[in-house]
Protein backbone atom coordinates (compact mmCIF):
# COMPACT_ATOMS: atom_id res chain seq x y z
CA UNK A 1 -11.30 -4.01 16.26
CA UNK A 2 -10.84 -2.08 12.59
CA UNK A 3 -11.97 -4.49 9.84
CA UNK A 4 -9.74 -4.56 7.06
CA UNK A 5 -10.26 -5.26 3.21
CA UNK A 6 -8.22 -6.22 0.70
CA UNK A 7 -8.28 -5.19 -2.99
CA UNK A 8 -11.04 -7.08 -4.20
CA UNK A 9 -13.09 -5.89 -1.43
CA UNK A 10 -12.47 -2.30 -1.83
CA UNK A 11 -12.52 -2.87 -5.71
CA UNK A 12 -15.77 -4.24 -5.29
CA UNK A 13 -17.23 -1.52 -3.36
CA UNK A 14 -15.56 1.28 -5.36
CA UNK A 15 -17.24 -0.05 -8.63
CA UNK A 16 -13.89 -0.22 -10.11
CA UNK A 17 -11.11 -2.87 -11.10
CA UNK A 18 -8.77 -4.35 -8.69
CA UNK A 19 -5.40 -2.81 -10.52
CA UNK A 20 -7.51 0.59 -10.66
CA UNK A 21 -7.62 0.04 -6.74
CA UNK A 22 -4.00 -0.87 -6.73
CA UNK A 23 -3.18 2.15 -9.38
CA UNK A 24 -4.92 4.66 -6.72
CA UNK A 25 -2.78 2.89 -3.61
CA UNK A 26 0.56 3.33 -5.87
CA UNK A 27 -0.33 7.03 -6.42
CA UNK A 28 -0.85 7.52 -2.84
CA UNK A 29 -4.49 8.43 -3.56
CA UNK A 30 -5.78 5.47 -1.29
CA UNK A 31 -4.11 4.52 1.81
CA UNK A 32 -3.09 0.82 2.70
CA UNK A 33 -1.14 -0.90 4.61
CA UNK A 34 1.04 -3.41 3.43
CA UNK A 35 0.63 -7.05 4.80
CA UNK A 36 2.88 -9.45 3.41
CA UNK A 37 2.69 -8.84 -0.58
CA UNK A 38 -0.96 -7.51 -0.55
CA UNK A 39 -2.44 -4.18 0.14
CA UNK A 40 -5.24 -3.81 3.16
CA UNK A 41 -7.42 -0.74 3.53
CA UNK A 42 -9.74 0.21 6.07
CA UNK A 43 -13.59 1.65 5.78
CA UNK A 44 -11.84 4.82 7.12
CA UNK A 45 -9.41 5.29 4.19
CA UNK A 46 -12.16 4.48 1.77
CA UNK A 47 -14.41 7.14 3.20
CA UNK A 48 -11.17 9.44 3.43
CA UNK A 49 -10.45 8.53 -0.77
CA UNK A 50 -14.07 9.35 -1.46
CA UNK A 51 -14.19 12.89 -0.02
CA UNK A 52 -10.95 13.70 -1.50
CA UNK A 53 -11.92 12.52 -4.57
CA UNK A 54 -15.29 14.49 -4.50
CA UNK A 55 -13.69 17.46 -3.34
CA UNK A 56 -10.62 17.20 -6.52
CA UNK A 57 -13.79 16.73 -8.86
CA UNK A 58 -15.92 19.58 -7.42
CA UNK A 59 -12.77 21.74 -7.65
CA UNK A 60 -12.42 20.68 -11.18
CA UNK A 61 -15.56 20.79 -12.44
CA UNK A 62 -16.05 24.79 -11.90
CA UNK A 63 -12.04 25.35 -13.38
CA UNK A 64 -10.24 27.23 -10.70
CA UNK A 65 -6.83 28.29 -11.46
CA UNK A 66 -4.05 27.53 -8.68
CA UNK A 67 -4.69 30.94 -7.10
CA UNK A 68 -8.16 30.13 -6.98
CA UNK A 69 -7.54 26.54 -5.38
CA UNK A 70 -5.54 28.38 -2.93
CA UNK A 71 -7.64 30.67 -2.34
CA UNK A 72 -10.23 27.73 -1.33
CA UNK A 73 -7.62 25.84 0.71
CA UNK A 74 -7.60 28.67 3.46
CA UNK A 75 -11.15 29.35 3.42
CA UNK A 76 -11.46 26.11 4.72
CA UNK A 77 -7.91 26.15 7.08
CA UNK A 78 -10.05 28.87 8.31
CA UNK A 79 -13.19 27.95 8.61
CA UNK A 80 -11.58 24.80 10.82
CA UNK A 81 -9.94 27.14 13.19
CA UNK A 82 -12.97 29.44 13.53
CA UNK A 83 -15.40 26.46 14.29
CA UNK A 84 -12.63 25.10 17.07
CA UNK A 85 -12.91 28.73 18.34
CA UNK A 86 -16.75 29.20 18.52
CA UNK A 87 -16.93 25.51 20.62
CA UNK A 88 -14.61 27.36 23.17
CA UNK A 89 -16.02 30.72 22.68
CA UNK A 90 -19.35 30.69 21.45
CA UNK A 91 -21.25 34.24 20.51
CA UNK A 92 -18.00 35.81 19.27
CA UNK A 93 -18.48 38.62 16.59
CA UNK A 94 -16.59 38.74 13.36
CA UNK A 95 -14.30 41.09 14.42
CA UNK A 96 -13.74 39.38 17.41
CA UNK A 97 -12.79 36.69 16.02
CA UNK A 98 -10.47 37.71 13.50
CA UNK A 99 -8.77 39.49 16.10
CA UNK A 100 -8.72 36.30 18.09
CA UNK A 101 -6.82 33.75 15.18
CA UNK A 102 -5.18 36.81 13.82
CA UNK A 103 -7.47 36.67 10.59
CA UNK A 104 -8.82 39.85 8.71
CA UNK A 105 -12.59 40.46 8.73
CA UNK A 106 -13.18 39.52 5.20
CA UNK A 107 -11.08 36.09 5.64
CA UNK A 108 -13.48 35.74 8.56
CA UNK A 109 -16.14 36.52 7.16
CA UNK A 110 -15.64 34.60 4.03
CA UNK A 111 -14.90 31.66 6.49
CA UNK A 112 -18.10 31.94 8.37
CA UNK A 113 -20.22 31.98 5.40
CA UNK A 114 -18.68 28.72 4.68
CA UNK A 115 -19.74 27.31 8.05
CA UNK A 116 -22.85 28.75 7.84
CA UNK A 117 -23.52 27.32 4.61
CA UNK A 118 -23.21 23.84 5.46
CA UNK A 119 -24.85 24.10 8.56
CA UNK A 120 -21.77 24.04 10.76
CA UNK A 121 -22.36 27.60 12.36
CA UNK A 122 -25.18 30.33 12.60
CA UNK A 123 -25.90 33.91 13.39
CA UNK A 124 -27.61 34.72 15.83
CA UNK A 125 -29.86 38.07 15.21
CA UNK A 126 -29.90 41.21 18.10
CA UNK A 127 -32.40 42.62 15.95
CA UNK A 128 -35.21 41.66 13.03
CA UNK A 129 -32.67 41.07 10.60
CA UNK A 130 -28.98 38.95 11.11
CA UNK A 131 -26.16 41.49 10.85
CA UNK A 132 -23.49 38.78 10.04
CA UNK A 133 -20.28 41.57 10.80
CA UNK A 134 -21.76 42.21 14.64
CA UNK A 135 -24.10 39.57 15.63
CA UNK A 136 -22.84 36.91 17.49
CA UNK A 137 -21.99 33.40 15.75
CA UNK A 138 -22.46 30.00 17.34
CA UNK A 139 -21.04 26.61 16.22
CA UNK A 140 -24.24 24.43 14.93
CA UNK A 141 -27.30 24.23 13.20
CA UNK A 142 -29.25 27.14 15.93
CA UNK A 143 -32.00 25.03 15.70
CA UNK A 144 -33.45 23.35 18.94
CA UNK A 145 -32.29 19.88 19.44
């Protein structure tokens, strides 16, 4: 059973003010559900308002024009497909796949870095040093579990 919490709950936990909570429900920033005339949330669309929230501010903080927040958008549209892929496929090149979601190699490789860089996928060296265009890629950490 989901709990649910009302705006003084989430308000609490936020750090915030309840009409802040109710300003950021209004603006469709926070999702609720409507019971009656008050709002409930879930822990799910708190955790959901956080990451989007740290994710606008990141995006912010560095200035990227709308190209540039575009730009970031598919790099992470994807890096989702890619890591869906390498579950199904694992130790698929770069060129592979591109070929396989219809990507270029550079989106692909742009996307892979991403993965790679938090941990969500690794290269797997033929030789003494990773050749991130040929070497095969796995989804997760490569380290023994």
């Amino acid at each position: 059973m989901r709990n649910y919490l009302n705006t003084h709950h989430v308000a609490k936990s936020l750090g915030v003010n309840v009409q802040t909570v109710r300003h950021y429900i209004r603006q469709g920033e926070l999702r609720a559900a409507r019971v009656g005339k008050r709002y409930v949330v879930t822990q799910e669309d708190i955790d959901d308002f956080l990451e989007g929230r740290k994710q606008k501010r990141s995006l912010e903080s560095i200035g990227l024009t709308d190209k540039g927040r575009e730009a970031v958008r598919r790099i992470k549209e994807d890096a989702d497909r890619i890591l869906a892929y390498l579950r199904e496929c694992p130790g698929a090149g770069t060129s592979e796949i591109a070929a396989a979601l219809g990507l270029e190699d550079m989106a692909a490789q742009r996307a892979l870095r991403r993965l790679e860089a938090r941990g969500m996928a690794y290269c797997e060296p033929s030789g003494a040093k990773p050749d991130r265009v040929s070497d095969p890629w796995h989804a997760g950490t490569g380290q023994s579990e």
